[in-house]
C-alpha atoms as a PDB file:
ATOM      1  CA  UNK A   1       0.000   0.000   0.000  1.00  0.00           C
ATOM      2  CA  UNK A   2       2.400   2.222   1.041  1.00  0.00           C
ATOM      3  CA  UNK A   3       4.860   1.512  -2.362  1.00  0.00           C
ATOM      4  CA  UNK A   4       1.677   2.594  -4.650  1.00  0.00           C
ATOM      5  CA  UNK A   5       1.459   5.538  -2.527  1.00  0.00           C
ATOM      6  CA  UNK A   6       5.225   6.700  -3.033  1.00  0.00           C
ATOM      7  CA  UNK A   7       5.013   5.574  -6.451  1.00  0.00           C
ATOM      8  CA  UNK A   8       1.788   7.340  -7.349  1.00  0.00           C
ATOM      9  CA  UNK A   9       3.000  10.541  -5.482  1.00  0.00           C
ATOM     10  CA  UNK A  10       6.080  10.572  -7.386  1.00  0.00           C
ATOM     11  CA  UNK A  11       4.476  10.405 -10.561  1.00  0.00           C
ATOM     12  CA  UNK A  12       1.777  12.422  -9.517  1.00  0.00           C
ATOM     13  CA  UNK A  13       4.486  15.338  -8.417  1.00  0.00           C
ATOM     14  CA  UNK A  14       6.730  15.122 -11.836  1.00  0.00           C
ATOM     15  CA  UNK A  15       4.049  14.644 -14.561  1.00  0.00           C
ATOM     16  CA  UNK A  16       1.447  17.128 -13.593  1.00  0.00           C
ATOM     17  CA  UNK A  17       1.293  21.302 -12.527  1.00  0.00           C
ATOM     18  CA  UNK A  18       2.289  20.495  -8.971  1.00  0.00           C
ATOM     19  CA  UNK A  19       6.114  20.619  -9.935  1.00  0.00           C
ATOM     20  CA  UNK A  20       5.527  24.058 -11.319  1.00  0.00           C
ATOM     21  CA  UNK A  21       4.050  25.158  -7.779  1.00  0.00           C
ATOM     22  CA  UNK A  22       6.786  23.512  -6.147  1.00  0.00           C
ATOM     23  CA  UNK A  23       9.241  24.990  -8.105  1.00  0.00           C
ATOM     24  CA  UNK A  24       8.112  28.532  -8.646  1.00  0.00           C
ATOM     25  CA  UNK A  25       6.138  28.769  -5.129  1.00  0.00           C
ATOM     26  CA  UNK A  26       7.917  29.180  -1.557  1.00  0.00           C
ATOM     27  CA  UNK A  27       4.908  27.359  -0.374  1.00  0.00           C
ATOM     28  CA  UNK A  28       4.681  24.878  -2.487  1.00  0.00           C
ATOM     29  CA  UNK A  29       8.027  23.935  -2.243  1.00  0.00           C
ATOM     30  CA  UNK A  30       7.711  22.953   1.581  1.00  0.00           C
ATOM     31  CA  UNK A  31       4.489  21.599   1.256  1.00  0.00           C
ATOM     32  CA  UNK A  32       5.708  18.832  -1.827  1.00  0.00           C
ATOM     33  CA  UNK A  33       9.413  18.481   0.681  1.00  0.00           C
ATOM     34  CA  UNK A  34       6.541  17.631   3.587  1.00  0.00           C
ATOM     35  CA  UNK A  35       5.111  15.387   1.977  1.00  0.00           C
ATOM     36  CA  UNK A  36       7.927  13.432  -0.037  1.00  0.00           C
ATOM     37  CA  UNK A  37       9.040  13.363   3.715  1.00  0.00           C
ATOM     38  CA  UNK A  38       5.775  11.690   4.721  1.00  0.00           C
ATOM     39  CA  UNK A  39       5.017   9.337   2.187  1.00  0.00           C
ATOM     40  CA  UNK A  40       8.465   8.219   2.375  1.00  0.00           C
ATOM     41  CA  UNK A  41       8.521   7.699   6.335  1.00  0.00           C
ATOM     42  CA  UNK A  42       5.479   5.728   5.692  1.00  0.00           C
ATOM     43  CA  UNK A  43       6.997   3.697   2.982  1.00  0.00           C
ATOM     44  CA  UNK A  44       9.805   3.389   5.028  1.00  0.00           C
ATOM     45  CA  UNK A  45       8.194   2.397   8.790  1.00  0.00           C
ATOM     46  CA  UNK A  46       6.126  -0.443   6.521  1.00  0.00           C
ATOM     47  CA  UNK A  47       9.176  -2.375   5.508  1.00  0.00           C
ATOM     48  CA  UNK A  48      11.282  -2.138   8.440  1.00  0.00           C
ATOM     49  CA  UNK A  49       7.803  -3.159  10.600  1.00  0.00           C
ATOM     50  CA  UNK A  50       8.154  -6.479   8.975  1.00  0.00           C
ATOM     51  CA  UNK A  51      11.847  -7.188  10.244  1.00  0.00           C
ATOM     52  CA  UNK A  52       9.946  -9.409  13.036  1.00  0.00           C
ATOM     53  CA  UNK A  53       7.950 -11.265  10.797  1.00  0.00           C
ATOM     54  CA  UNK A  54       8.936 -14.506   9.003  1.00  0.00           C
ATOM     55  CA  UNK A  55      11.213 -15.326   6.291  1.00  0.00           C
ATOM     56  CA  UNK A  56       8.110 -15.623   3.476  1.00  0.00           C
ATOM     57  CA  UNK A  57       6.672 -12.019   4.661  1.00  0.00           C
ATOM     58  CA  UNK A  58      10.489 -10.581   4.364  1.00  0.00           C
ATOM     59  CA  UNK A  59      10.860 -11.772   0.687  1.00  0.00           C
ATOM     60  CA  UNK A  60       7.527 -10.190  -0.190  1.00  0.00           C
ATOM     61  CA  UNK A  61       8.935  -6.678   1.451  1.00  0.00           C
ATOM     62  CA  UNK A  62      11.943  -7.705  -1.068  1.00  0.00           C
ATOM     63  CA  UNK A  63       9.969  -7.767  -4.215  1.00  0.00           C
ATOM     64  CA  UNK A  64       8.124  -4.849  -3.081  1.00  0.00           C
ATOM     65  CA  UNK A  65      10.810  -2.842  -2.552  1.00  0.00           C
ATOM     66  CA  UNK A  66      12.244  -4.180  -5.883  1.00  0.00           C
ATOM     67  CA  UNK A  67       9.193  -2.867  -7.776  1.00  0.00           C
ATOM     68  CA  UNK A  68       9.429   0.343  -6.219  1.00  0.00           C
ATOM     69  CA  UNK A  69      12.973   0.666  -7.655  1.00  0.00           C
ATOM     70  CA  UNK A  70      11.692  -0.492 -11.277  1.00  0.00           C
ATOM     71  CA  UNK A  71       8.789   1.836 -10.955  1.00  0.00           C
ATOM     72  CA  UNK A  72      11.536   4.589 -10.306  1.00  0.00           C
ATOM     73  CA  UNK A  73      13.479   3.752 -12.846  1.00  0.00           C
ATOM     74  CA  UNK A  74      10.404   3.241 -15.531  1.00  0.00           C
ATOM     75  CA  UNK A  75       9.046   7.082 -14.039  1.00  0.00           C
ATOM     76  CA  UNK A  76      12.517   8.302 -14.520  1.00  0.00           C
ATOM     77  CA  UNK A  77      12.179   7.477 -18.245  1.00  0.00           C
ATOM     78  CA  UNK A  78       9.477   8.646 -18.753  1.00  0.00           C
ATOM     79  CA  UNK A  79      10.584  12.167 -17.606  1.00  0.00           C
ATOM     80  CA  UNK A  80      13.125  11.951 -19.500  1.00  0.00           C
ATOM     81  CA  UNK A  81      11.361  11.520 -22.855  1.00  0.00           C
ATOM     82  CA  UNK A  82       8.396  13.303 -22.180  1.00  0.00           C
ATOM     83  CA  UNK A  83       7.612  14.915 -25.879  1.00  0.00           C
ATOM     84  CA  UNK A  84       8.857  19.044 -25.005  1.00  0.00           C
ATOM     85  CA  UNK A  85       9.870  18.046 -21.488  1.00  0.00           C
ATOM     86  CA  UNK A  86       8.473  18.315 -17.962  1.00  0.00           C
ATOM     87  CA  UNK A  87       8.135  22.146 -16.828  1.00  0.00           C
ATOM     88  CA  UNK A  88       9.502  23.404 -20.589  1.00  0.00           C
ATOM     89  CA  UNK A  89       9.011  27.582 -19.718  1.00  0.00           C
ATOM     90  CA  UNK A  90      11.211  27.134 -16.705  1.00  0.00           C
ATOM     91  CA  UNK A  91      14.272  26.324 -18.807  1.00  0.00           C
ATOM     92  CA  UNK A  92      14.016  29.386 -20.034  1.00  0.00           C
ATOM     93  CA  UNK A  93      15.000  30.771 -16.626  1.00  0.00           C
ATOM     94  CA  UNK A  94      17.632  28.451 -16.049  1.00  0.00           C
ATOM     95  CA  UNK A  95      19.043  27.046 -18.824  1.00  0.00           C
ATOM     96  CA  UNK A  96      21.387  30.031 -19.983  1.00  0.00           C
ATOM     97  CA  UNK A  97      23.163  29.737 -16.716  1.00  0.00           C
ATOM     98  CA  UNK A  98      23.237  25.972 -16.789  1.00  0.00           C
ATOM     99  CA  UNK A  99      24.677  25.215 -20.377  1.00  0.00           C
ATOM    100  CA  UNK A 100      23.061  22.258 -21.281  1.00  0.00           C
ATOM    101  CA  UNK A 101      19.895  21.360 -23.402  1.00  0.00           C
ATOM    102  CA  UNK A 102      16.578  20.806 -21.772  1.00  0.00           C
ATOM    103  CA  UNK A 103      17.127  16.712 -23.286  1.00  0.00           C
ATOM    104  CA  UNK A 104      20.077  16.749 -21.686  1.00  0.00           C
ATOM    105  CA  UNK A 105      19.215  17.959 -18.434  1.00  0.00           C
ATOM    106  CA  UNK A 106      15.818  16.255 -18.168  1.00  0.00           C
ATOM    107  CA  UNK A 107      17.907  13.027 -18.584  1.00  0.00           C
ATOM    108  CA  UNK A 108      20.148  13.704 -16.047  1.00  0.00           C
ATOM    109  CA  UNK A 109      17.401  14.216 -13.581  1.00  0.00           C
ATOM    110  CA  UNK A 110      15.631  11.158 -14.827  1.00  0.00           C
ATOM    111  CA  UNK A 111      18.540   9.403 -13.611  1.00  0.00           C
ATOM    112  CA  UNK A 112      19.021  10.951 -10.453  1.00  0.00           C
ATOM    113  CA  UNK A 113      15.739  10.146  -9.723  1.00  0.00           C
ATOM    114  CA  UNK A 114      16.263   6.686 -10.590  1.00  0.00           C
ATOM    115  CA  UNK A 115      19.822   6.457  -8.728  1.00  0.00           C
ATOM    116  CA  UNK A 116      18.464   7.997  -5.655  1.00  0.00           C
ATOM    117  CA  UNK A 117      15.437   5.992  -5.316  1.00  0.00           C
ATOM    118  CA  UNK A 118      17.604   3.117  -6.189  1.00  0.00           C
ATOM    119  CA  UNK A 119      20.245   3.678  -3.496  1.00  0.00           C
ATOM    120  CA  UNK A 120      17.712   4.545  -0.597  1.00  0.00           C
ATOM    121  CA  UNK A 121      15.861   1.251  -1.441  1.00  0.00           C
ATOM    122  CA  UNK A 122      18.847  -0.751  -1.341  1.00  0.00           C
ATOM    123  CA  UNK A 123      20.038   1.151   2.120  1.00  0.00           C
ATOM    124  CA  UNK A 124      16.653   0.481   3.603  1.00  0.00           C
ATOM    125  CA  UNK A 125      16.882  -2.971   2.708  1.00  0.00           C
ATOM    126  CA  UNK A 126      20.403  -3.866   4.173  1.00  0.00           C
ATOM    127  CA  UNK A 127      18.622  -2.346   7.663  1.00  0.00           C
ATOM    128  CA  UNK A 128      16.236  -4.944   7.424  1.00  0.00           C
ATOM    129  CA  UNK A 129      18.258  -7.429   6.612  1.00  0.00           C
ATOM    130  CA  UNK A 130      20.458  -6.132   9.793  1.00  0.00           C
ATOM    131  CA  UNK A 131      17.054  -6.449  12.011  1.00  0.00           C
ATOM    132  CA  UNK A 132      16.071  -9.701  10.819  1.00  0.00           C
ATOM    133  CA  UNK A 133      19.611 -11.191  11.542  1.00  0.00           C
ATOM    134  CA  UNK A 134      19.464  -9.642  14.990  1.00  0.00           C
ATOM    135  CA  UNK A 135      16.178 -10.733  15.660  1.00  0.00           C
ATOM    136  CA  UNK A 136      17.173 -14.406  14.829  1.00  0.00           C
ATOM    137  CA  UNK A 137      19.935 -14.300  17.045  1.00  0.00           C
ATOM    138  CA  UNK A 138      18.138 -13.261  19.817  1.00  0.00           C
ATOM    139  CA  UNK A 139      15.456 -16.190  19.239  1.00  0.00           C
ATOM    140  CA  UNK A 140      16.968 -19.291  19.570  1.00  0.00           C
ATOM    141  CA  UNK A 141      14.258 -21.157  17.579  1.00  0.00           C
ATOM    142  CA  UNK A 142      12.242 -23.915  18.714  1.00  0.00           C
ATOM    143  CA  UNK A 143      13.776 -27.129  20.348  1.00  0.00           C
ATOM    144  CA  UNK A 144      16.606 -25.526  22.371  1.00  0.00           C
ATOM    145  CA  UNK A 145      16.758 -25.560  26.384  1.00  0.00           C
END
């Protein structure tokens, strides 16, 4: 539930007005950073609640944490080939003192998005791998004295 959420969000924030009124707007800005905060605390707190749980339940947090990375990744192409790119009269502003091509720097952000999402995924899941092989040690299992 709480994957489709950050998913949805994401693609919610990059392929519609919103990023316009969090880039232009003050208060949009720290609204959207609230709530990327939020929906990723969520995300978050609903894998690492399933450290306790058994071995089946910590695959499934796997694969869904695996198809949050490939939902990234397939989110951060489509930003990057969206036909006249995402938020085209900002470049306008920016691009003169940047030096690259809005292709070129929508692609870049595409994968930033992607390597970000990628690395935080793969962080939160070596924590839960951490609390799972704690949390085994500390249960000696059935059958022991």
């Amino acid at each position: 539930m709480s994957a489709g959420a950050l998913v949805v969000f994401l693609g919610t924030v990059l392929l519609s007005p919103w990023l316009g009124w969090a880039v232009q707007d003050p208060v949009g800005r720290a609204f959207t950073t609230l709530v990327v905060f939020g929906v990723t605390t969520l995300f978050a707190a609903s894998l690492l609640g399933k450290a306790d749980a058994g071995q089946r339940l910590v695959v499934q947090v796997v694969g869904i944490a695996m198809m949050v990375v490939l939902a990234a990744g397939l989110l951060a192409v489509v930003v990057a080939f969206v036909p006249g790119g995402v938020l085209p009269a900002w470049y306008g502003v920016t691009l003169p003192a940047l030096g690259v091509t809005p292709a070129v720097d929508q692609l870049i952000g595409a994968v930033l998005l992607w390597a970000i999402t990628a690395v935080a995924v793969f962080v939160l899941l070596l924590v839960l791998g951490q609390r799972v092989v704690e949390s085994r040690s500390e249960d000696p299992g059935p059958g022991t004295v």
